[in-house]
N, C-alpha and C. Protein backbone atom coordinates (compact mmCIF):
# COMPACT_ATOMS: atom_id res chain seq x y z
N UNK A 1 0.82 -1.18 0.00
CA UNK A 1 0.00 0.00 0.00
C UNK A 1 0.86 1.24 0.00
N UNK A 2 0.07 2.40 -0.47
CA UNK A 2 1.15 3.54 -1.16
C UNK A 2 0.68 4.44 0.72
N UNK A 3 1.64 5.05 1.02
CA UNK A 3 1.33 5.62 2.16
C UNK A 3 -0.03 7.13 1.70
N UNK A 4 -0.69 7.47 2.28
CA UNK A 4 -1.92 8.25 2.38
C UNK A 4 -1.24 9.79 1.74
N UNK A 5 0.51 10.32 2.30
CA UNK A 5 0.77 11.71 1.98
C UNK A 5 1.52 11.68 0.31
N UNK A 6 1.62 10.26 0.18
CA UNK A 6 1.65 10.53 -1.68
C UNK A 6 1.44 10.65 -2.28
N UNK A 7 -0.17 10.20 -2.20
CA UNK A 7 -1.56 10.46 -3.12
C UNK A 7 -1.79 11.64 -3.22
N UNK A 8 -1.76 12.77 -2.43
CA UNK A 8 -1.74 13.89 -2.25
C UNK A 8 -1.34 14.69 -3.62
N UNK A 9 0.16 14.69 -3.61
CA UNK A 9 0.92 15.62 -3.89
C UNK A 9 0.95 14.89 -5.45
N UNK A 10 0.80 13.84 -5.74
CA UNK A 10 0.55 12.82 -7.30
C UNK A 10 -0.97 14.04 -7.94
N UNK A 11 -2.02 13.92 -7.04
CA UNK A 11 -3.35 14.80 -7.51
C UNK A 11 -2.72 16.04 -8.31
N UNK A 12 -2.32 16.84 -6.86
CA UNK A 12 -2.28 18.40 -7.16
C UNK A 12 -0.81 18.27 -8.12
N UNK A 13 -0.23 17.48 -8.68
CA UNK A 13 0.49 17.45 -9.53
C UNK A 13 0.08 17.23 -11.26
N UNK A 14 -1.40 16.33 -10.92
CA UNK A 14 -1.86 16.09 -12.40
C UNK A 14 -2.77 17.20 -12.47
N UNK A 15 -3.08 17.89 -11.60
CA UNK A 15 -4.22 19.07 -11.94
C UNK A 15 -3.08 19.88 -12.05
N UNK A 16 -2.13 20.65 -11.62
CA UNK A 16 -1.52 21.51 -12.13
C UNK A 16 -0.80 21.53 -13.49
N UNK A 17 -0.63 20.03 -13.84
CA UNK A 17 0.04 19.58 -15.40
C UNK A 17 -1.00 19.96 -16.30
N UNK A 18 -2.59 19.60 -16.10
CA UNK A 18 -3.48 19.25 -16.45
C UNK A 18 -3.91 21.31 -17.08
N UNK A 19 -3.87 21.97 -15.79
CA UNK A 19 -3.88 23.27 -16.12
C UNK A 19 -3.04 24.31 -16.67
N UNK A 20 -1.74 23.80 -16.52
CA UNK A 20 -0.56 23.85 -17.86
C UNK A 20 -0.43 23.73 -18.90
N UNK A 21 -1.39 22.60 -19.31
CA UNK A 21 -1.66 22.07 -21.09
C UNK A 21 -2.81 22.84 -21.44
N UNK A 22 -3.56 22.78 -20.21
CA UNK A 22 -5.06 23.68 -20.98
C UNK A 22 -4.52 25.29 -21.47
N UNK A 23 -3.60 25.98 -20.19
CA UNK A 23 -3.36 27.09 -20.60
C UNK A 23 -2.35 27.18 -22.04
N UNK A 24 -1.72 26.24 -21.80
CA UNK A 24 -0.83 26.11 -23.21
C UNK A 24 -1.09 26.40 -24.64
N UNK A 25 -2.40 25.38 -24.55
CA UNK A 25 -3.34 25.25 -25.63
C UNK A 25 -3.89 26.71 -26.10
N UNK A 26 -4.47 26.84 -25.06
CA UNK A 26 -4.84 28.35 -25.32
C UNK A 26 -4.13 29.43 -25.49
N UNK A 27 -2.95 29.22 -25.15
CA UNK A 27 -2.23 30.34 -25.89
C UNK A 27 -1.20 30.22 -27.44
N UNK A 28 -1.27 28.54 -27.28
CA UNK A 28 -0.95 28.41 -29.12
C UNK A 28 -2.16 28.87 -29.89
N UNK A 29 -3.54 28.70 -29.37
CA UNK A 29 -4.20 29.13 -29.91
C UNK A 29 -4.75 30.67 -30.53
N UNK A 30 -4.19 31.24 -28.77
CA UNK A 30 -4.46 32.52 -29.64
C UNK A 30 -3.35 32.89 -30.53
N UNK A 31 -2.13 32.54 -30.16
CA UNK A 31 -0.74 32.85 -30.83
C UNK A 31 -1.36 32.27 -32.43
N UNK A 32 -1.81 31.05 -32.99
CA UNK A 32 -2.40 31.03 -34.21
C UNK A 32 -3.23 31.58 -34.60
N UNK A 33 -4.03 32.24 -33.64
CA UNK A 33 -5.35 33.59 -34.06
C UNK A 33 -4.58 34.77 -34.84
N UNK A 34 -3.12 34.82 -33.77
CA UNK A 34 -3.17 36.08 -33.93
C UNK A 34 -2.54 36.35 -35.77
N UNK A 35 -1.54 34.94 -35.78
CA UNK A 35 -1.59 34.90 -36.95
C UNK A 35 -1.79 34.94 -38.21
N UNK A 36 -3.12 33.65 -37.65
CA UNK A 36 -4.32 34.57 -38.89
C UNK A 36 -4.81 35.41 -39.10
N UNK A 37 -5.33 36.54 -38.35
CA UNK A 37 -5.62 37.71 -38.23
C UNK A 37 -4.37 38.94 -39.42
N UNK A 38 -3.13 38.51 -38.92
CA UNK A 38 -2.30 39.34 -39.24
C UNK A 38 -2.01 38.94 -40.88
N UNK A 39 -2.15 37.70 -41.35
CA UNK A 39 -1.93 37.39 -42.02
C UNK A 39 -3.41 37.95 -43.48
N UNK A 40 -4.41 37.81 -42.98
CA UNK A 40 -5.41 38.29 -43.57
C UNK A 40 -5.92 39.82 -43.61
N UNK A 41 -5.03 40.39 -42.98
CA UNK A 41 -4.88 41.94 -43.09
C UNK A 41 -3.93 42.13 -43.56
N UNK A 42 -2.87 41.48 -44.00
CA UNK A 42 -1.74 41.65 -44.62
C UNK A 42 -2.09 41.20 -46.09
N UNK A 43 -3.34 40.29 -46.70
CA UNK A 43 -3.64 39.78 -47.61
C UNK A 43 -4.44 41.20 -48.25
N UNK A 44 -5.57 41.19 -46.92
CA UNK A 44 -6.32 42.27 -47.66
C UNK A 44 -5.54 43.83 -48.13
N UNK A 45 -4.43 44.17 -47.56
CA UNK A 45 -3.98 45.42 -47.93
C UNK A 45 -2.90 45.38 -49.32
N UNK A 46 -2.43 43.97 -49.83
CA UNK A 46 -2.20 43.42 -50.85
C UNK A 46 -3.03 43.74 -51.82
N UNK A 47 -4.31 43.29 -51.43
CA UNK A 47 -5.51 43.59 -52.45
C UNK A 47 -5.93 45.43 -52.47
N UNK A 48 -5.89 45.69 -51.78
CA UNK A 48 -5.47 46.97 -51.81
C UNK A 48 -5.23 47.81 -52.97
N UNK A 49 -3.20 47.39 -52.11
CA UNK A 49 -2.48 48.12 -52.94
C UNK A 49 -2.78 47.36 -54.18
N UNK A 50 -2.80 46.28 -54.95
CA UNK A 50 -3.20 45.90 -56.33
C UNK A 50 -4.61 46.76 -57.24
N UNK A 51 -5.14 47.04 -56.45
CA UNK A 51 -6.22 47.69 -56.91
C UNK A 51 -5.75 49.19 -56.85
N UNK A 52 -4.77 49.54 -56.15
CA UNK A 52 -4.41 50.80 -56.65
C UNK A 52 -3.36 51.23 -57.66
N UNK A 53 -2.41 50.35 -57.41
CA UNK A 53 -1.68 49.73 -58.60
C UNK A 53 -2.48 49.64 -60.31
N UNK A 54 -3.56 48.90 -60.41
CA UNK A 54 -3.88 48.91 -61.50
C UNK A 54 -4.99 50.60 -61.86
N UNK A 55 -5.45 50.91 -61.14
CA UNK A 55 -6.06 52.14 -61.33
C UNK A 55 -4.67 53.21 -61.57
N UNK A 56 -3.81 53.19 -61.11
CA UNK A 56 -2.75 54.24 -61.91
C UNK A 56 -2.34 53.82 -62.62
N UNK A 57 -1.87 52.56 -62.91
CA UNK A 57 -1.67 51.75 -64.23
C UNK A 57 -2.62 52.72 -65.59
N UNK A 58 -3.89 52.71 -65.22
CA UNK A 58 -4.56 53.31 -66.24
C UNK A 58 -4.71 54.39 -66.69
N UNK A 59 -4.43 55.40 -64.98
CA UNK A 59 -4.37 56.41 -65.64
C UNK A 59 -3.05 56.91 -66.11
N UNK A 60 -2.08 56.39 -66.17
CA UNK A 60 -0.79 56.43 -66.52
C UNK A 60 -0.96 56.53 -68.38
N UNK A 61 -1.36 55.33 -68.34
CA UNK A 61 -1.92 54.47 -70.42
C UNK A 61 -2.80 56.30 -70.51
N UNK A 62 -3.69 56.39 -70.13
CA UNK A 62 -4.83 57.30 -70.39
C UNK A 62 -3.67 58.63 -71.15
N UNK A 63 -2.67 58.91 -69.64
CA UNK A 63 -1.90 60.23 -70.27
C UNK A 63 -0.79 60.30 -70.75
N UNK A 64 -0.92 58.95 -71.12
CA UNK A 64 0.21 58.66 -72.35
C UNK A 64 0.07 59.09 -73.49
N UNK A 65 -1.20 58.24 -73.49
CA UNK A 65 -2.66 58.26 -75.04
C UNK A 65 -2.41 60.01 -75.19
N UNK A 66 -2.97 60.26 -73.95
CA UNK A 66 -3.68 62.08 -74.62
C UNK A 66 -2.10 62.82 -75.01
N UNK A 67 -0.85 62.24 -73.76
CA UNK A 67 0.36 63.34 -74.47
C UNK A 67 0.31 62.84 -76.09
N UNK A 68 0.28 61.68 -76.27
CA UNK A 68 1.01 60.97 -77.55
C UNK A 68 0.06 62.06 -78.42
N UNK A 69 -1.23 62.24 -78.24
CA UNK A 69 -1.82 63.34 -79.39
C UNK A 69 -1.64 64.46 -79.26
N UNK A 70 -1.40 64.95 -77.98
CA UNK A 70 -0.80 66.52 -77.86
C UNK A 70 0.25 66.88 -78.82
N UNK A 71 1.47 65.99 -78.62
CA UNK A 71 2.22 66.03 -79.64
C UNK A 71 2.17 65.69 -80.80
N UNK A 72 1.38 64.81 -81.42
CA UNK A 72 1.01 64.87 -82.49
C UNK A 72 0.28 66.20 -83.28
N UNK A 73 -0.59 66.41 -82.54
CA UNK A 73 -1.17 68.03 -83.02
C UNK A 73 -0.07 68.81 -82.81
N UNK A 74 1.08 68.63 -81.80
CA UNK A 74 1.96 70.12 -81.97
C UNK A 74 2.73 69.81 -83.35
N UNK A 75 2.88 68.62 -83.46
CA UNK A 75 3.91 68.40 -84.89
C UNK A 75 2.95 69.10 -86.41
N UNK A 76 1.61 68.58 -85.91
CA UNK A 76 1.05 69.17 -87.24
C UNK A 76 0.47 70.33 -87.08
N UNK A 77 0.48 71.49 -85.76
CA UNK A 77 0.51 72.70 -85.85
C UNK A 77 1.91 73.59 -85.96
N UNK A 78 2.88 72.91 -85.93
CA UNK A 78 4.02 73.25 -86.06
C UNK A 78 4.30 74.03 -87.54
N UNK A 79 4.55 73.76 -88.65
CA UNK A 79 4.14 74.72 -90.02
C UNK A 79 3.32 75.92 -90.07
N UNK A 80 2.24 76.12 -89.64
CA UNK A 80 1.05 76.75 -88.84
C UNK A 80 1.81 78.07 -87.88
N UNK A 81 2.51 77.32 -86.95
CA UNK A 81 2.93 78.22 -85.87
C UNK A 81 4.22 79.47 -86.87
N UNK A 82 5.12 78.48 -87.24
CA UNK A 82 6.07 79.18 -87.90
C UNK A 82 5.75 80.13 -89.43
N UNK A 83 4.66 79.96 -89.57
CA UNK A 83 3.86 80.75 -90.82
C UNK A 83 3.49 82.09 -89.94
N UNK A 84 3.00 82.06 -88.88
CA UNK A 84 2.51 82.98 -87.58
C UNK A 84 4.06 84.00 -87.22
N UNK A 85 4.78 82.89 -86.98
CA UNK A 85 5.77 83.92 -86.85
C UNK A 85 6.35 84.52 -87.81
N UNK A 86 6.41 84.28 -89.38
CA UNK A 86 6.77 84.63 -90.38
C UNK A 86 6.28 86.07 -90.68
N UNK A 87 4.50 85.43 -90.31
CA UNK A 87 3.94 87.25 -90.57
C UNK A 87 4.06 88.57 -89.48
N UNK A 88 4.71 87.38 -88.07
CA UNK A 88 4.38 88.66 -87.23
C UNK A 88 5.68 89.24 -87.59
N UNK A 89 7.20 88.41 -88.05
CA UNK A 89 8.25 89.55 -88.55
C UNK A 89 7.99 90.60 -89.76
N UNK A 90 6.91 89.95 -90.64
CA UNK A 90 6.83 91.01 -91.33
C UNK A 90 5.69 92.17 -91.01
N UNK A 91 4.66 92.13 -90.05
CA UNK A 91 3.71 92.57 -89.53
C UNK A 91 4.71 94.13 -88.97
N UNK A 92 5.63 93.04 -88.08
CA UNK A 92 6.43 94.22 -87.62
C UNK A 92 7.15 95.52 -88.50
N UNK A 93 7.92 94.90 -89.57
CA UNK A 93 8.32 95.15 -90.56
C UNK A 93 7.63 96.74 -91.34
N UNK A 94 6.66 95.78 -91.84
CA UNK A 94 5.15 96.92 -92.20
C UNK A 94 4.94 98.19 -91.23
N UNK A 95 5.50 97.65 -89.54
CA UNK A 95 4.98 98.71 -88.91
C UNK A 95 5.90 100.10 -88.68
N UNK A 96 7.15 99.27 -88.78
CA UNK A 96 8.17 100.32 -89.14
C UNK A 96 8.00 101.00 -90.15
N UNK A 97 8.00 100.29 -91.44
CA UNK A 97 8.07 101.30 -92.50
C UNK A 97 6.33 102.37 -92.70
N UNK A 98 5.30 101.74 -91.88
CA UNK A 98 4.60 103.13 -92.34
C UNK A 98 4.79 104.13 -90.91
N UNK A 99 5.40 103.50 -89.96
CA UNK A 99 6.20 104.53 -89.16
C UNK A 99 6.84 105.71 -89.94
N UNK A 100 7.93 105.24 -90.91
CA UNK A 100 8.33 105.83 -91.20
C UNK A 100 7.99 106.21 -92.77
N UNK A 101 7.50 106.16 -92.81
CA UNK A 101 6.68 107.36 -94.26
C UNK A 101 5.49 107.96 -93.47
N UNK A 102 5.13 107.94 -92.37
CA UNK A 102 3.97 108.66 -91.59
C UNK A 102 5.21 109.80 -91.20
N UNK A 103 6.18 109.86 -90.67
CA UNK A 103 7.24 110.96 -90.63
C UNK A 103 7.92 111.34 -91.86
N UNK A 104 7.84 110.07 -92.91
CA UNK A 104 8.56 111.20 -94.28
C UNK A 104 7.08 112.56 -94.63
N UNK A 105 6.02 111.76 -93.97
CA UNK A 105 5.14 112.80 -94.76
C UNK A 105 4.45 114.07 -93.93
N UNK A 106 5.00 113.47 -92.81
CA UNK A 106 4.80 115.12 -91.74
C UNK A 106 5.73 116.38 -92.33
N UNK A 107 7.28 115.47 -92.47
CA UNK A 107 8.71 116.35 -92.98
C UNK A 107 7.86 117.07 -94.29
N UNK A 108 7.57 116.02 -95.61
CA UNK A 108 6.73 117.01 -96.56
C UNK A 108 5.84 118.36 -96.27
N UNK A 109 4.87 117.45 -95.38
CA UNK A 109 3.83 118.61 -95.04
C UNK A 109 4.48 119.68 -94.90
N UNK A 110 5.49 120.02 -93.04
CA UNK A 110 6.36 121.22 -93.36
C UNK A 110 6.74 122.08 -94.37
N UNK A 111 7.60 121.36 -95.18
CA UNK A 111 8.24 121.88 -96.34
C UNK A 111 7.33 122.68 -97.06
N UNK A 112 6.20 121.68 -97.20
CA UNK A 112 5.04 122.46 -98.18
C UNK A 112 4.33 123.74 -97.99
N UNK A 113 4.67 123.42 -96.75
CA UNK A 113 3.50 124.75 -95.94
C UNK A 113 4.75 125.66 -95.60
N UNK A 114 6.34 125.41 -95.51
CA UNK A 114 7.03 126.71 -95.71
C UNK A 114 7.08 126.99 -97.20
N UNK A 115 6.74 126.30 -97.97
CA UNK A 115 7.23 127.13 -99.58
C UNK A 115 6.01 127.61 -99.44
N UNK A 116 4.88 127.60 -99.42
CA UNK A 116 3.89 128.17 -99.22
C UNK A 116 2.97 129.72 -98.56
């Protein structure tokens, strides 16, 4: 026969093992919660950023598209532009010279009105 003070300390030995594994459990468990948790917020902000990723993706293509015709119209307003500047040198041109026959013909006037 096992003496009466061994049984004792054998009990409160399997209940304290017993409440060791339970707590154990439960904290691999939450430790795998927390995992998943982190892991599925780390998925969803993936999805996210992919979805923002492809929305500038597009608008990237979009203002590609519109420069690629900007410049295309500047190439074929280009002839256009330099015809513009052609006339404004001679515009200028023009403005000098009736500048100056608006003063050759003041100088006349004088003259005329002293022989006069």
């Amino acid at each position: 026969a096992t003496h009466p003070a061994v049984g004792a300390p054998e009990a409160r030995l399997r209940e304290a093992s017993a409440a060791l594994s339970a707590r154990l459990v439960e904290y691999a468990a939450a430790e795998v919660g927390v995992g998943a948790e982190s892991y599925r917020c780390l998925a969803e902000m993936n999805w996210a950023a992919t979805g923002r990723y492809r929305t500038e993706c597009e608008r990237a293509a979009t203002l590609n598209a519109a420069n690629e015709k900007l410049m295309a119209r500047h190439a074929a307003l280009q002839p256009l532009l330099m015809q513009v500047r052609d006339i404004e040198v001679h515009v200028a041109d023009l403005e000098r010279t009736v500048l100056s026959l608006n003063e050759y013909t003041k100088r006349l006037e004088h003259r005329y009105r002293a022989l006069a």
